[in-house]
Protein backbone atom coordinates (compact mmCIF):
# COMPACT_ATOMS: atom_id res chain seq x y z
CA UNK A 1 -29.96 14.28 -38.22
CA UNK A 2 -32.51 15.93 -35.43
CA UNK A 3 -34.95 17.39 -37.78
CA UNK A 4 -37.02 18.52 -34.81
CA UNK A 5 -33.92 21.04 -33.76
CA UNK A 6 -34.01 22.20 -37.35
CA UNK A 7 -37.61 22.99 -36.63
CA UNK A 8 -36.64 25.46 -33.95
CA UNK A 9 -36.35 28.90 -33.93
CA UNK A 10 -32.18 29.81 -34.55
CA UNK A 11 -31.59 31.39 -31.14
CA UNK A 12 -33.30 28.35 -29.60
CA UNK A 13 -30.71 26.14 -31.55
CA UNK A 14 -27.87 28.26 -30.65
CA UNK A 15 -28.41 27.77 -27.27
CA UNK A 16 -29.23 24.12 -27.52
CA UNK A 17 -25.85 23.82 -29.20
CA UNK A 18 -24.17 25.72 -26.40
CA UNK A 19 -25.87 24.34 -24.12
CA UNK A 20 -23.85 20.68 -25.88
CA UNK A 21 -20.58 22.30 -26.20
CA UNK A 22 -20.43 23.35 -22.60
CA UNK A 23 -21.42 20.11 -21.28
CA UNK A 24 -18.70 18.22 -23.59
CA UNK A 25 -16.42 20.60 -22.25
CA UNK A 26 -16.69 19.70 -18.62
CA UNK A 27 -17.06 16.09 -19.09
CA UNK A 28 -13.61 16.81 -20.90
CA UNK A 29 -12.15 18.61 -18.64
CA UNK A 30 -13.40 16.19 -15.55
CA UNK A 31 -12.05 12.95 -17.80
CA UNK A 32 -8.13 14.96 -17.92
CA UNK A 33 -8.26 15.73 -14.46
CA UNK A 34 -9.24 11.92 -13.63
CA UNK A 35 -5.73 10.91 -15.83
CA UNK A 36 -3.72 13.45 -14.86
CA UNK A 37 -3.99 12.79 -11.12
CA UNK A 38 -0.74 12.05 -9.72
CA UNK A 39 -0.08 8.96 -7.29
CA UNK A 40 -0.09 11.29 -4.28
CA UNK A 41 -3.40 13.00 -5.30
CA UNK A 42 -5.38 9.48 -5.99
CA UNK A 43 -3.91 8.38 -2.60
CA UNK A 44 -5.27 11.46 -0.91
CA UNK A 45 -8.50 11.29 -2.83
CA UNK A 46 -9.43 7.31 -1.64
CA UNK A 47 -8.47 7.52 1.90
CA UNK A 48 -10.55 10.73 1.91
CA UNK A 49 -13.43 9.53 0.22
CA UNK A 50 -13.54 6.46 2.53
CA UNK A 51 -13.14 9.19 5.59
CA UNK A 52 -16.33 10.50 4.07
CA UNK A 53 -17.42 6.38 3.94
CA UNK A 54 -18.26 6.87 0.30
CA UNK A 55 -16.45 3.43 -0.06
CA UNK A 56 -17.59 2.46 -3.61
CA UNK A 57 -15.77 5.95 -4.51
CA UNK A 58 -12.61 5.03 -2.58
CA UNK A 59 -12.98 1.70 -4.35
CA UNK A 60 -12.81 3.29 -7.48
CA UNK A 61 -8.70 3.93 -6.86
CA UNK A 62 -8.57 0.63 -6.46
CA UNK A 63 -6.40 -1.82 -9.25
CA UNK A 64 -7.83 -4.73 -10.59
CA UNK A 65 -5.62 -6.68 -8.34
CA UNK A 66 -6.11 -4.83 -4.92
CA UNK A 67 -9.99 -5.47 -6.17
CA UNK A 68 -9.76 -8.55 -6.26
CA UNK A 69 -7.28 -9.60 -3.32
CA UNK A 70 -9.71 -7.94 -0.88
CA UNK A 71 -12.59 -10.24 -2.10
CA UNK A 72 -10.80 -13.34 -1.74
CA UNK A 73 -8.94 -14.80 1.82
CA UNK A 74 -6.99 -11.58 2.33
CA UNK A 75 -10.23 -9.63 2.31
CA UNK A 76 -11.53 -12.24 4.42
CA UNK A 77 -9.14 -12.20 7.09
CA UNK A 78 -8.64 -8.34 6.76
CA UNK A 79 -12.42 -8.26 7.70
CA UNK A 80 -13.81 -6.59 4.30
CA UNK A 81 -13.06 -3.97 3.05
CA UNK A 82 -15.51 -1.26 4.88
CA UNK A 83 -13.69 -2.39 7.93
CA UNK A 84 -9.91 -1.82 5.98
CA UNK A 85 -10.76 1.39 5.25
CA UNK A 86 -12.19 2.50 8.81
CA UNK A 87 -9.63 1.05 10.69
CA UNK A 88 -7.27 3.17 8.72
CA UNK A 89 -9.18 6.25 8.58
CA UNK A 90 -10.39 5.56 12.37
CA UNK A 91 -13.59 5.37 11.59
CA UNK A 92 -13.46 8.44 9.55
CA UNK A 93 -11.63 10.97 11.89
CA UNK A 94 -8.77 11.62 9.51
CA UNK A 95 -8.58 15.50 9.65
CA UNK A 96 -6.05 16.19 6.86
CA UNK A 97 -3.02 14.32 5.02
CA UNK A 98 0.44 15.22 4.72
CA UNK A 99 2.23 13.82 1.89
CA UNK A 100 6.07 13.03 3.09
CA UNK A 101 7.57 11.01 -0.61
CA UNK A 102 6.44 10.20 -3.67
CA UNK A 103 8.62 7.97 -5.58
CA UNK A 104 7.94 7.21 -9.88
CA UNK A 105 9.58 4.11 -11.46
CA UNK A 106 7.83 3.71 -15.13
CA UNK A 107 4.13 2.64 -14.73
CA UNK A 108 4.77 1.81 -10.71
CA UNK A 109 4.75 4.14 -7.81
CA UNK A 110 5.18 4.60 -4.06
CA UNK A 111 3.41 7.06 -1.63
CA UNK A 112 4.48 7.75 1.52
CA UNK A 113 2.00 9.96 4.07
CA UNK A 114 1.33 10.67 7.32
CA UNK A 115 -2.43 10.92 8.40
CA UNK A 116 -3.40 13.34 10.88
CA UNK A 117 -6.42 12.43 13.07
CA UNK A 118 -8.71 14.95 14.75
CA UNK A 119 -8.12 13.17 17.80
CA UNK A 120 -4.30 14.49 17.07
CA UNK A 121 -2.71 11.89 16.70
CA UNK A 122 -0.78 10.65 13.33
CA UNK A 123 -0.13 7.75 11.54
CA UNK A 124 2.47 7.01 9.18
CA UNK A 125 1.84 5.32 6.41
CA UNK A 126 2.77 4.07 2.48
CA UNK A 127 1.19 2.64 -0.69
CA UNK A 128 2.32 1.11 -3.64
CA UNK A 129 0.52 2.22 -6.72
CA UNK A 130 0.36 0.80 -10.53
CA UNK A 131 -0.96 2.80 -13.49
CA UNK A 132 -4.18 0.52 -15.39
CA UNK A 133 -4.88 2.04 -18.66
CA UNK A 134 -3.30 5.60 -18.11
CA UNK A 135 -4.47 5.75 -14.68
CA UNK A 136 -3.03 5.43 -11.15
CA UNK A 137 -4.40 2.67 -9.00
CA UNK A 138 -3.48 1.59 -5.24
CA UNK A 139 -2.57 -2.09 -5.29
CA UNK A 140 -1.24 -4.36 -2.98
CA UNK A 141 2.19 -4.72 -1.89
CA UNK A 142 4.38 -3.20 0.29
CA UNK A 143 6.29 -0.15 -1.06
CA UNK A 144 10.50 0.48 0.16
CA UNK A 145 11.29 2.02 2.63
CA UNK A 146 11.73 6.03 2.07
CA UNK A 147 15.05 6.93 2.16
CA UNK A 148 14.70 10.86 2.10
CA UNK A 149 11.96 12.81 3.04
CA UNK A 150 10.33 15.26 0.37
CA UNK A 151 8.31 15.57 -2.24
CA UNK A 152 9.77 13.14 -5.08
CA UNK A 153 12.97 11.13 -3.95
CA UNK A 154 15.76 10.87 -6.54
CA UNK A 155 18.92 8.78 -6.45
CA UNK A 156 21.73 10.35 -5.20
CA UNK A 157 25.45 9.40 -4.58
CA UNK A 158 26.36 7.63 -1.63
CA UNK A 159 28.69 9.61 0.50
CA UNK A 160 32.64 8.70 1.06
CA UNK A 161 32.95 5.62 3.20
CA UNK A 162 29.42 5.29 4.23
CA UNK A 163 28.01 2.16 4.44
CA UNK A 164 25.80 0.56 2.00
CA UNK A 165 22.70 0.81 1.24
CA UNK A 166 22.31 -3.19 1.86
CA UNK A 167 24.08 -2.77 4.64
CA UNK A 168 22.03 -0.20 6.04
CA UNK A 169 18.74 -2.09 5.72
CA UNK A 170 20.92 -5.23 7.80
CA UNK A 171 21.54 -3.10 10.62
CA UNK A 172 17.66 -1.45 10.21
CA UNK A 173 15.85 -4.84 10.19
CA UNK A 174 18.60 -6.60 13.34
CA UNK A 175 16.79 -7.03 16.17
CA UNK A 176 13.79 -8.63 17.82
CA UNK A 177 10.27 -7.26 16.30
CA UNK A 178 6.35 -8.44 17.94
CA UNK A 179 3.22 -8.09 15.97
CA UNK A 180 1.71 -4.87 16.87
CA UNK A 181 -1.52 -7.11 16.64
CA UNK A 182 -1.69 -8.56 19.90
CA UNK A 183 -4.45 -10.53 18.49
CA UNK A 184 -2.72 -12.02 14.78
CA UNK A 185 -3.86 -15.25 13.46
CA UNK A 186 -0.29 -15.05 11.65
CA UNK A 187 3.82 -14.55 12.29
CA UNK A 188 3.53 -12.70 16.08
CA UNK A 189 7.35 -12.53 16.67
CA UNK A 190 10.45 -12.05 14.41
CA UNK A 191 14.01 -12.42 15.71
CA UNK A 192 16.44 -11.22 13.11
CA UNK A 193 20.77 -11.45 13.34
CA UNK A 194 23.05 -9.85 11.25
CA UNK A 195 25.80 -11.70 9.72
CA UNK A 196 27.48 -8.63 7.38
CA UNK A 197 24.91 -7.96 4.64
CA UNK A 198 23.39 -11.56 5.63
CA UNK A 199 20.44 -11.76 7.64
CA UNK A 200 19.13 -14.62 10.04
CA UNK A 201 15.42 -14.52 10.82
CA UNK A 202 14.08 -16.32 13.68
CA UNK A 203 10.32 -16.74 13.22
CA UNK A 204 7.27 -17.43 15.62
CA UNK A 205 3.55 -18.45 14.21
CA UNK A 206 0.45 -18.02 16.42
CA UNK A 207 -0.39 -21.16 17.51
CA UNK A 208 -2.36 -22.91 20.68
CA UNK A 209 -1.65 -23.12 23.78
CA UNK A 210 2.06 -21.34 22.78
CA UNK A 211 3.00 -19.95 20.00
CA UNK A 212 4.93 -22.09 17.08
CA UNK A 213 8.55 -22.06 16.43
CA UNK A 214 8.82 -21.93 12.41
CA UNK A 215 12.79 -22.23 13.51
CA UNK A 216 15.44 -19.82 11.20
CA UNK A 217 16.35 -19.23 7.65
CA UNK A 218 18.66 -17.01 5.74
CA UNK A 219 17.16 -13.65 4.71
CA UNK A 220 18.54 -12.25 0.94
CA UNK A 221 18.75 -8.56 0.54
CA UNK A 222 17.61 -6.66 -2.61
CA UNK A 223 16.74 -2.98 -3.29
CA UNK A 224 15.95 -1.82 -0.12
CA UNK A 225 14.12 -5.09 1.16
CA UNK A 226 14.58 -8.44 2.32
CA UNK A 227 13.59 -11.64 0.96
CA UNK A 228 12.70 -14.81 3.17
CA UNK A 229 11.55 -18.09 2.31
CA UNK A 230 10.61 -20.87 4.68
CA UNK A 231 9.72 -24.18 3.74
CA UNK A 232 6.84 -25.82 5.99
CA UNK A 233 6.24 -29.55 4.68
CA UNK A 234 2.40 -28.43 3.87
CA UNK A 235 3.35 -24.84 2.25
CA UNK A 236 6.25 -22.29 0.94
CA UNK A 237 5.88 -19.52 2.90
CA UNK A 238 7.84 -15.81 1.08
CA UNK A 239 8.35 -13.51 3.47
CA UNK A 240 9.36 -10.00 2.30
CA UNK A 241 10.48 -6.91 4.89
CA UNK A 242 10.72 -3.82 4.78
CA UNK A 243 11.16 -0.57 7.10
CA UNK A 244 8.90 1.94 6.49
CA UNK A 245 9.31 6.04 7.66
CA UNK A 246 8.15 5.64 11.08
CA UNK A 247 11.11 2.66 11.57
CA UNK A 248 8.08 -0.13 11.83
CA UNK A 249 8.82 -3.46 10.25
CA UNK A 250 6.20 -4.19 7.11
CA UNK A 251 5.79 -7.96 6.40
CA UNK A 252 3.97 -9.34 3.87
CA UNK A 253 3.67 -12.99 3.86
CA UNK A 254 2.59 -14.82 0.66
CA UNK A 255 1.56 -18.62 1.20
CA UNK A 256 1.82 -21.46 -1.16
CA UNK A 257 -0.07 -24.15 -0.32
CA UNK A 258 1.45 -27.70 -1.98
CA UNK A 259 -2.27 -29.28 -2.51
CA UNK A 260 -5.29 -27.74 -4.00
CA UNK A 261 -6.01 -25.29 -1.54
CA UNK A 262 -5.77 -21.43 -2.51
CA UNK A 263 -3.05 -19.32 -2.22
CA UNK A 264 -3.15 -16.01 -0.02
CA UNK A 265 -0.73 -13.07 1.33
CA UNK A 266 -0.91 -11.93 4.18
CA UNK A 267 0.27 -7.93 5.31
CA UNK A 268 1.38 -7.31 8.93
CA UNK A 269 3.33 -4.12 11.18
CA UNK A 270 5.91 -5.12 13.97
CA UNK A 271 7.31 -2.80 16.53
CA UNK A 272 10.16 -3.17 18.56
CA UNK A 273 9.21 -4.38 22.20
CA UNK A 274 9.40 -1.11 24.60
């Protein structure tokens, strides 16, 4: 009990009280609109805040896992995470961003945007998202590739005679793809054959004085992406692809070393050579 607000005249307790009631309000009010944030908004609202380089705020949109991933190798090698988030937002020129998908599977999610740069150029771009205690988080991983533009995608019925969507993706991923990082410590070149809904990927490693020939394997197709594993002697190496809106090639690599050094994954874009 406050016996020194008993002490006070009534109006000065009233407003006291008021005074409490209004400020639990807001903090209420603040705490829904933190929960209730969809994917797309918490998306906007980190790239934003790290256009604004209030990075422990974009950090905050952040899952445990994505936390943690950037301050182990892949942060490492990604250069920290200040430099993650200003090489995406250009160093904080990002004037607006257009959300093109949004796609909702339980407690997982995908975002697909475009950032538009005051420089005018744009950048297409996606993130996978996971909800941590009632709340949506960007973590790692590499979301699908966005089959229809629009706000949220549903599943629709394949038209008459068209060709799978397996099939599809084959076709999507055939071809010969370089590392639009000229300057990758990782996979610079990917070679990929179709063989029906098979796939055949032909892989190159950066290596000294020419690059290394990690020779082919046999890609396996699932919901919209493909699956390769490659077998070094030292490591396993799972390779997963993707296509993503702008028709780049998404790879994340995850390594597997087979003595006591630490695992890591690895995230890279391809293009096809003009």
């Amino acid at each position: 009990m406050n016996f020194l607000l008993l002490r006070t005249p009534r109006k000065e307790r009233m407003a006291h009280l008021s005074f409490v009631l209004i400020g639990t309000l807001l903090l209420t009010l603040q705490g829904c609109k933190l929960i209730g944030e969809s994917p797309s908004e918490v998306v906007e609202a980190a790239y934003m805040a790290a256009n604004r380089g209030e990075y422990s705020e974009a950090e905050h949109h952040l899952s445990s896992e994505a936390l943690n991933a950037m301050k182990g190798t892949l942060g490492i090698l990604a250069g920290g995470m200040k430099e993650v988030w200003d090489r995406e937002t250009k160093n904080g020129s990002i004037d607006r961003i257009e959300i093109v998908g949004e796609q909702i599977r339980g407690e997982g999610a995908a975002v697909y945007c475009r950032f538009h740069y005051k420089d005018g150029s744009t950048k297409d771009s996606s993130e996978s998202l996971i909800k941590e205690n009632g709340v949506w988080k960007i973590t790692i991983g590499t979301p699908p590739p966005l089959a229809t533009p629009g706000a949220t995608v549903r599943p629709s019925s394949p038209a008459r005679q068209a060709p799978s969507p397996t099939q599809r993706l084959a076709e999507g991923l055939a071809g010969v793809w370089k590392n639009q990082d000229t300057n990758t410590s990782g996979v610079t070149k990917l070679e990929i054959k179709q063989e029906g809904t098979e796939l055949i990927v032909h892989a190159w490693g950066r290596c000294q004085p020419e690059d290394c020939d990690w020779g082919t394997e046999k890609g396996i197709l699932n919901e919209g992406i493909a699956t390769v594993v490659w077998n070094t002697g030292f490591a396993t190496e799972k390779m997963v692809l993707s296509i993503d809106v702008s028709q780049r090639l998404h790879m994340v690599l995850d390594t597997v070393f087979k003595d006591n050094r630490p695992s890591y994954r690895m995230e890279e874009v391809f293009v096809r050579p003009q």
